[in-house]
C-alpha atoms as a PDB file:
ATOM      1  CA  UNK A   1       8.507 -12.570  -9.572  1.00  0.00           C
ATOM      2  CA  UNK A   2       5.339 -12.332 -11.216  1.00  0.00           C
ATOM      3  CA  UNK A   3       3.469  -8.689 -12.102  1.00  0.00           C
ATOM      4  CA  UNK A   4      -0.414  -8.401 -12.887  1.00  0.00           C
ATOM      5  CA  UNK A   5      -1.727  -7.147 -15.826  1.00  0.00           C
ATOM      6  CA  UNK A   6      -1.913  -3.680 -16.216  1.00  0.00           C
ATOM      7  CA  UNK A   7      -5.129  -2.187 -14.771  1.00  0.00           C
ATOM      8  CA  UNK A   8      -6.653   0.964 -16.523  1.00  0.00           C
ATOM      9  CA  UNK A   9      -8.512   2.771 -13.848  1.00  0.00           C
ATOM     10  CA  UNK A  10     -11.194   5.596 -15.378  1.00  0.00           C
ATOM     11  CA  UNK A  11     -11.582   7.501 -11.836  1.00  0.00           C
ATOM     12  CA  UNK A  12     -11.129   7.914  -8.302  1.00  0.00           C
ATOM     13  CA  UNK A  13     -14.099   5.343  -7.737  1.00  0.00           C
ATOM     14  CA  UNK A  14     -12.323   3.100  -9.959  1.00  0.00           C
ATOM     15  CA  UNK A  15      -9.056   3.518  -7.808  1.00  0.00           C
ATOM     16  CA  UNK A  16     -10.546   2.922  -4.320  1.00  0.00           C
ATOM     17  CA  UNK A  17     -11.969  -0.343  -6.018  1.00  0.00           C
ATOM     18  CA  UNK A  18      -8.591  -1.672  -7.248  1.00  0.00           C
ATOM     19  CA  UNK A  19      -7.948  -0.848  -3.952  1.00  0.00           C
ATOM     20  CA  UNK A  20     -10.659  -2.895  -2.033  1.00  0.00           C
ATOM     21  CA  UNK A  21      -9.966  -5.862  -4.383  1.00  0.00           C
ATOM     22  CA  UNK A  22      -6.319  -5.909  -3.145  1.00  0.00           C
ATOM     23  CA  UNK A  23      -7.361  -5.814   0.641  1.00  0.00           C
ATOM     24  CA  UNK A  24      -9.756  -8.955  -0.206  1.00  0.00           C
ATOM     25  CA  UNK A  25      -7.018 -10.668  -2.115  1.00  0.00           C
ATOM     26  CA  UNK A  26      -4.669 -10.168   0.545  1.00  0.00           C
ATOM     27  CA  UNK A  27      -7.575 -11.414   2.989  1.00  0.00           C
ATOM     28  CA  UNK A  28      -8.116 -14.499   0.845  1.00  0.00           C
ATOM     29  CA  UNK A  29      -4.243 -15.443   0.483  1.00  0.00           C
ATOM     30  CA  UNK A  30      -2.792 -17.811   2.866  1.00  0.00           C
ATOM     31  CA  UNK A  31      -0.395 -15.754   4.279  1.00  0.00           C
ATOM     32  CA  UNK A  32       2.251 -16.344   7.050  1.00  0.00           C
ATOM     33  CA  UNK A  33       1.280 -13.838   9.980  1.00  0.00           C
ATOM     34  CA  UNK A  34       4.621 -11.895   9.138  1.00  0.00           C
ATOM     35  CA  UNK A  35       4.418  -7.915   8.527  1.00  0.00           C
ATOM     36  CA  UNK A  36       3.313  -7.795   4.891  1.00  0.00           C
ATOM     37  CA  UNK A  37       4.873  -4.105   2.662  1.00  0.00           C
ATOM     38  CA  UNK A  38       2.956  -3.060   0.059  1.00  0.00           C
ATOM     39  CA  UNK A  39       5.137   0.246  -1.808  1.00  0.00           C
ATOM     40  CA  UNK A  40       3.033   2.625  -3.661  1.00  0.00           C
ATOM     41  CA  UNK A  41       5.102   4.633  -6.270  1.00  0.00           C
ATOM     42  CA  UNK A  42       3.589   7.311  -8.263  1.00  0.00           C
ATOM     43  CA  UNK A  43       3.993  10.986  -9.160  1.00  0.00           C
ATOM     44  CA  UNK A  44       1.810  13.290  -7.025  1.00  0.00           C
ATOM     45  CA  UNK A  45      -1.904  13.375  -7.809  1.00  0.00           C
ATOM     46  CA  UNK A  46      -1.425   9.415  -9.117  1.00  0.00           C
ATOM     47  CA  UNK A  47      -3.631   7.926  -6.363  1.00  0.00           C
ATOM     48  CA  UNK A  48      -1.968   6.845  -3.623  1.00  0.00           C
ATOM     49  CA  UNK A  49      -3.886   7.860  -1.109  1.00  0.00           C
ATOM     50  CA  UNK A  50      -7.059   6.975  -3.399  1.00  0.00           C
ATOM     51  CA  UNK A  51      -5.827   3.541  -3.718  1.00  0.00           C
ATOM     52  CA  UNK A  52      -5.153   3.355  -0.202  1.00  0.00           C
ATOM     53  CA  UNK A  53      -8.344   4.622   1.078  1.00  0.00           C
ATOM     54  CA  UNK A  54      -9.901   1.678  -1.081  1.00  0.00           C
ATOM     55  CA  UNK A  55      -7.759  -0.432   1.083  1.00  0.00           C
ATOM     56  CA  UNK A  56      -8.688   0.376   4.472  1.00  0.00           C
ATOM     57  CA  UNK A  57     -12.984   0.338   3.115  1.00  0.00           C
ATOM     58  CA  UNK A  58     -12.410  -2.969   1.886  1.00  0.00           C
ATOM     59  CA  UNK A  59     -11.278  -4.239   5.027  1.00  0.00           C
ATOM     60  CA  UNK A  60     -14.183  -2.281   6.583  1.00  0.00           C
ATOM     61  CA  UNK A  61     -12.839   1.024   8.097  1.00  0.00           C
ATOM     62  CA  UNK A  62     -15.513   3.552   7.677  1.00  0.00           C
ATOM     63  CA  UNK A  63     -14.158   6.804   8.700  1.00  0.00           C
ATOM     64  CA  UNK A  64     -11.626   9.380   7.697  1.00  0.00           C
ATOM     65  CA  UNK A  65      -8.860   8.638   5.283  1.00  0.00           C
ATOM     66  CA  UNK A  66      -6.469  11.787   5.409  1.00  0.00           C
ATOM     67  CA  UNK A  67      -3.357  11.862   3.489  1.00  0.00           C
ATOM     68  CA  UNK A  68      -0.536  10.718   6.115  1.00  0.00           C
ATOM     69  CA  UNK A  69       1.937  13.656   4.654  1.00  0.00           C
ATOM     70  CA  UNK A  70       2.296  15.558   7.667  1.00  0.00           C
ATOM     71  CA  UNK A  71       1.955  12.704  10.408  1.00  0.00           C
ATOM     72  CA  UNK A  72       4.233  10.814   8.761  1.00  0.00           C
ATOM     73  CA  UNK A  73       2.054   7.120   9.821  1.00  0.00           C
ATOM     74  CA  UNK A  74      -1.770   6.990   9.995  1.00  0.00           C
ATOM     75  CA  UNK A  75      -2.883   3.717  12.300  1.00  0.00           C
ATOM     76  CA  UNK A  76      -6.102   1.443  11.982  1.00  0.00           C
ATOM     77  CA  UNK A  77      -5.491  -1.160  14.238  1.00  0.00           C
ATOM     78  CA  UNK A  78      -9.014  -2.338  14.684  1.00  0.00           C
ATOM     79  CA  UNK A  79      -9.009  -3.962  11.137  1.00  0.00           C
ATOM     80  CA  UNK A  80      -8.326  -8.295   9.998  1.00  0.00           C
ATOM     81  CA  UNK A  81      -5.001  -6.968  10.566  1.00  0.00           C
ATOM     82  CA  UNK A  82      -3.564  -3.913  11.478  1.00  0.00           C
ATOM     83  CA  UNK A  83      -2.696  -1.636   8.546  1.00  0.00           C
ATOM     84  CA  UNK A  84      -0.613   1.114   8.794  1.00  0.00           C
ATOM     85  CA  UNK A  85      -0.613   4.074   6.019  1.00  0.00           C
ATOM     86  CA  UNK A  86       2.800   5.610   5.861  1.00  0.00           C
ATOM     87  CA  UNK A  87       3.656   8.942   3.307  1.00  0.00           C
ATOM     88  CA  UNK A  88       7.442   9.417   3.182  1.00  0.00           C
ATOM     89  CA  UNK A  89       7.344  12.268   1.047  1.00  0.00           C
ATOM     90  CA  UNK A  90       8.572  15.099   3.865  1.00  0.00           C
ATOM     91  CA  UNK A  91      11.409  12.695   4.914  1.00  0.00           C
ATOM     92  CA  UNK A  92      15.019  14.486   4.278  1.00  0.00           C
ATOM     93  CA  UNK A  93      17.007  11.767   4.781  1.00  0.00           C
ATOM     94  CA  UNK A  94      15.612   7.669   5.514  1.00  0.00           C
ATOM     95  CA  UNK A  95      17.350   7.357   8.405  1.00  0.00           C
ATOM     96  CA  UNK A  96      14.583   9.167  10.079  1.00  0.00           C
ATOM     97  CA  UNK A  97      12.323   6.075   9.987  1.00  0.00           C
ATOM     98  CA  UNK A  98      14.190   5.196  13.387  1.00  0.00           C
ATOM     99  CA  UNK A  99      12.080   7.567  14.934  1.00  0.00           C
ATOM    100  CA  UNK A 100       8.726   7.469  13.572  1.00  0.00           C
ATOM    101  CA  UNK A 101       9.435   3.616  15.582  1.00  0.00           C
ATOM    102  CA  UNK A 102       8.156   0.963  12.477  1.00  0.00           C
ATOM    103  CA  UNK A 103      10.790  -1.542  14.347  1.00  0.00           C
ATOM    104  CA  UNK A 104       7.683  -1.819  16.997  1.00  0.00           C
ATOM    105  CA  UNK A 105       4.748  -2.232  15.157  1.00  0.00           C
ATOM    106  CA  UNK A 106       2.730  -5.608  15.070  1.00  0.00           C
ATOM    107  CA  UNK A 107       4.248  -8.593  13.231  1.00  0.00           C
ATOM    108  CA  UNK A 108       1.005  -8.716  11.389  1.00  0.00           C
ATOM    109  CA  UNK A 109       0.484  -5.902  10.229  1.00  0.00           C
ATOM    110  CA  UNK A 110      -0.188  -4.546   6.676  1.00  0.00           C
ATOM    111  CA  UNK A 111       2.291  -1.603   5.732  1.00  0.00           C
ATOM    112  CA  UNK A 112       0.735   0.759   3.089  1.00  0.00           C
ATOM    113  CA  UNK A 113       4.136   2.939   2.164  1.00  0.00           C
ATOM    114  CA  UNK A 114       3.971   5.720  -0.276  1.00  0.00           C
ATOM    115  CA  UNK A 115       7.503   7.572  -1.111  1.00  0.00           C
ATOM    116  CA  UNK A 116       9.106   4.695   0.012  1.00  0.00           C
ATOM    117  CA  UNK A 117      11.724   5.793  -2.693  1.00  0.00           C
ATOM    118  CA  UNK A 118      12.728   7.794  -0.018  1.00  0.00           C
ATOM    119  CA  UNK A 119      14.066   5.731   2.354  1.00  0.00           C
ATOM    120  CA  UNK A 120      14.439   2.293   0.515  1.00  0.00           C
ATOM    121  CA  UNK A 121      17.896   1.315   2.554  1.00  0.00           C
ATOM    122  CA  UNK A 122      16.248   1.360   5.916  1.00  0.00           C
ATOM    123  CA  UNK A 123      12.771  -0.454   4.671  1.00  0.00           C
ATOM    124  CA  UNK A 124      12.491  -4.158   4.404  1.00  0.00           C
ATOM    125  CA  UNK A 125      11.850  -5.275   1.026  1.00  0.00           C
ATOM    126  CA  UNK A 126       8.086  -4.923  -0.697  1.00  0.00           C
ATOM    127  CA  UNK A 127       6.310  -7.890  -0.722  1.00  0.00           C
ATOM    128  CA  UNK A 128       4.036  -6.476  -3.685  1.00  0.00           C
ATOM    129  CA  UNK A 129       5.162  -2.904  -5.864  1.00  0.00           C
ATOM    130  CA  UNK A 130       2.417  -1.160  -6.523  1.00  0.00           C
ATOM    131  CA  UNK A 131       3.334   1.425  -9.562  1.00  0.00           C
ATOM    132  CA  UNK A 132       0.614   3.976 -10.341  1.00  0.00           C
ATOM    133  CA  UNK A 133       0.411   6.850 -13.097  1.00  0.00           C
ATOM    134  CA  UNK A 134      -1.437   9.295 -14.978  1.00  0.00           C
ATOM    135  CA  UNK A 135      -3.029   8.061 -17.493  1.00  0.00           C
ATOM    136  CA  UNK A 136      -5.559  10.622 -19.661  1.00  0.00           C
ATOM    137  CA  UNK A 137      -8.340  11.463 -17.370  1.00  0.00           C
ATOM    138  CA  UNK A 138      -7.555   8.299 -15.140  1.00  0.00           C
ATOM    139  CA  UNK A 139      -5.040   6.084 -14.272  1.00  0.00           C
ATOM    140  CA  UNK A 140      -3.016   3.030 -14.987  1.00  0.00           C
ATOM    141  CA  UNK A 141      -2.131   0.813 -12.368  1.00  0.00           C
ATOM    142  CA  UNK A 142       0.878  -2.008 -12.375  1.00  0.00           C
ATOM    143  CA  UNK A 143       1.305  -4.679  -9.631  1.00  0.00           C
ATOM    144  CA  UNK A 144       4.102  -5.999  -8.941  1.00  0.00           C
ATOM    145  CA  UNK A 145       5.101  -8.917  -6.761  1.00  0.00           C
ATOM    146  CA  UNK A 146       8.712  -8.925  -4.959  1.00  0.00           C
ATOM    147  CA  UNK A 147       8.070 -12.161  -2.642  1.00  0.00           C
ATOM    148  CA  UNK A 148       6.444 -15.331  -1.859  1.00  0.00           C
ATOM    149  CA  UNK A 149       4.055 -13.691  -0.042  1.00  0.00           C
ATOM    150  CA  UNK A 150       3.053 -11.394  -2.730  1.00  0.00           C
ATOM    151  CA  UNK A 151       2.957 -14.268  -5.410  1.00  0.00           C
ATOM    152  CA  UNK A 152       0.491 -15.430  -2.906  1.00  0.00           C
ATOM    153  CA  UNK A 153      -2.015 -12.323  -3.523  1.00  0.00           C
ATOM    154  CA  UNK A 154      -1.265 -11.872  -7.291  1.00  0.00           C
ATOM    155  CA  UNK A 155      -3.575 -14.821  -8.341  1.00  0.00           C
ATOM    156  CA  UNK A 156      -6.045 -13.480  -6.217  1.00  0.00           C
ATOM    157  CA  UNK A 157      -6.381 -10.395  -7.509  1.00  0.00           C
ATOM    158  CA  UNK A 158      -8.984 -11.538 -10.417  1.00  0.00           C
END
């Protein structure tokens, strides 16, 4: 599978764009309507969240972006697609995915996991790896694909 270049990101601002470009690249790509997994791996602090909230403003939610590490799953449903922000951080052990009840969300929908180190064996494989890390005062970003689908965005993401 392919990976993107590595992006250098100066700031927060800089992170919520990366993240806006890859909700308009996923937009643009031809994809099947099948659930598409985005994983976001990165220490604490490496802009997960940031990234994400790029992500739902690019696809034109306005409001609130809080940090889903206590309710486990944050919802926007009234997006393109629906997108749902998951932080698996707090999970003990990945079995308890069965209850937060990801087996009935929408076949189209856009799953924005971070810590899904935490629960890989019960997740369906990434269709794009999204690594993220400090990097001075900002950060670098790496983008990986792990599917068809994500090959699909990768191009895009000029």
């Amino acid at each position: 599978m392919t990976d993107a270049p590595l992006l250098a990101l100066a700031d927060s601002d800089a992170t919520e764009l990366a993240g806006a470009k890859l909700a308009t690249a996923i937009a643009a790509a031809e994809l099947p309507p099948a659930q598409f997994h985005v994983h976001l791996l990165g220490d604490l602090g490496a802009g997960k969240t940031t990234l994400s909230r790029g992500f739902l403003r690019g696809w034109g939610h306005d409001g609130r972006v809080p940090s889903p590490t206590y309710t486990l799953v944050e919802p926007y449903e009234s997006l393109p697609r629906p997108v749902f922000h998951l932080d698996l951080y707090r999970l003990q052990d990945g079995a308890e995915l069965e209850f937060l009840g990801l087996q009935d969300l929408p076949g189209n929908a856009v799953l924005l996991i971070e810590w899904p180190q935490r629960a890989l064996a019960h997740l369906p494989a990434p269709d794009l790896v999204l690594e993220l890390s400090l990097s001075g005062e900002g950060r670098a970003l790496l983008i990986k694909s792990q599917s068809a689908a994500g090959e699909a965005v990768i191009p895009l993401l000029a």
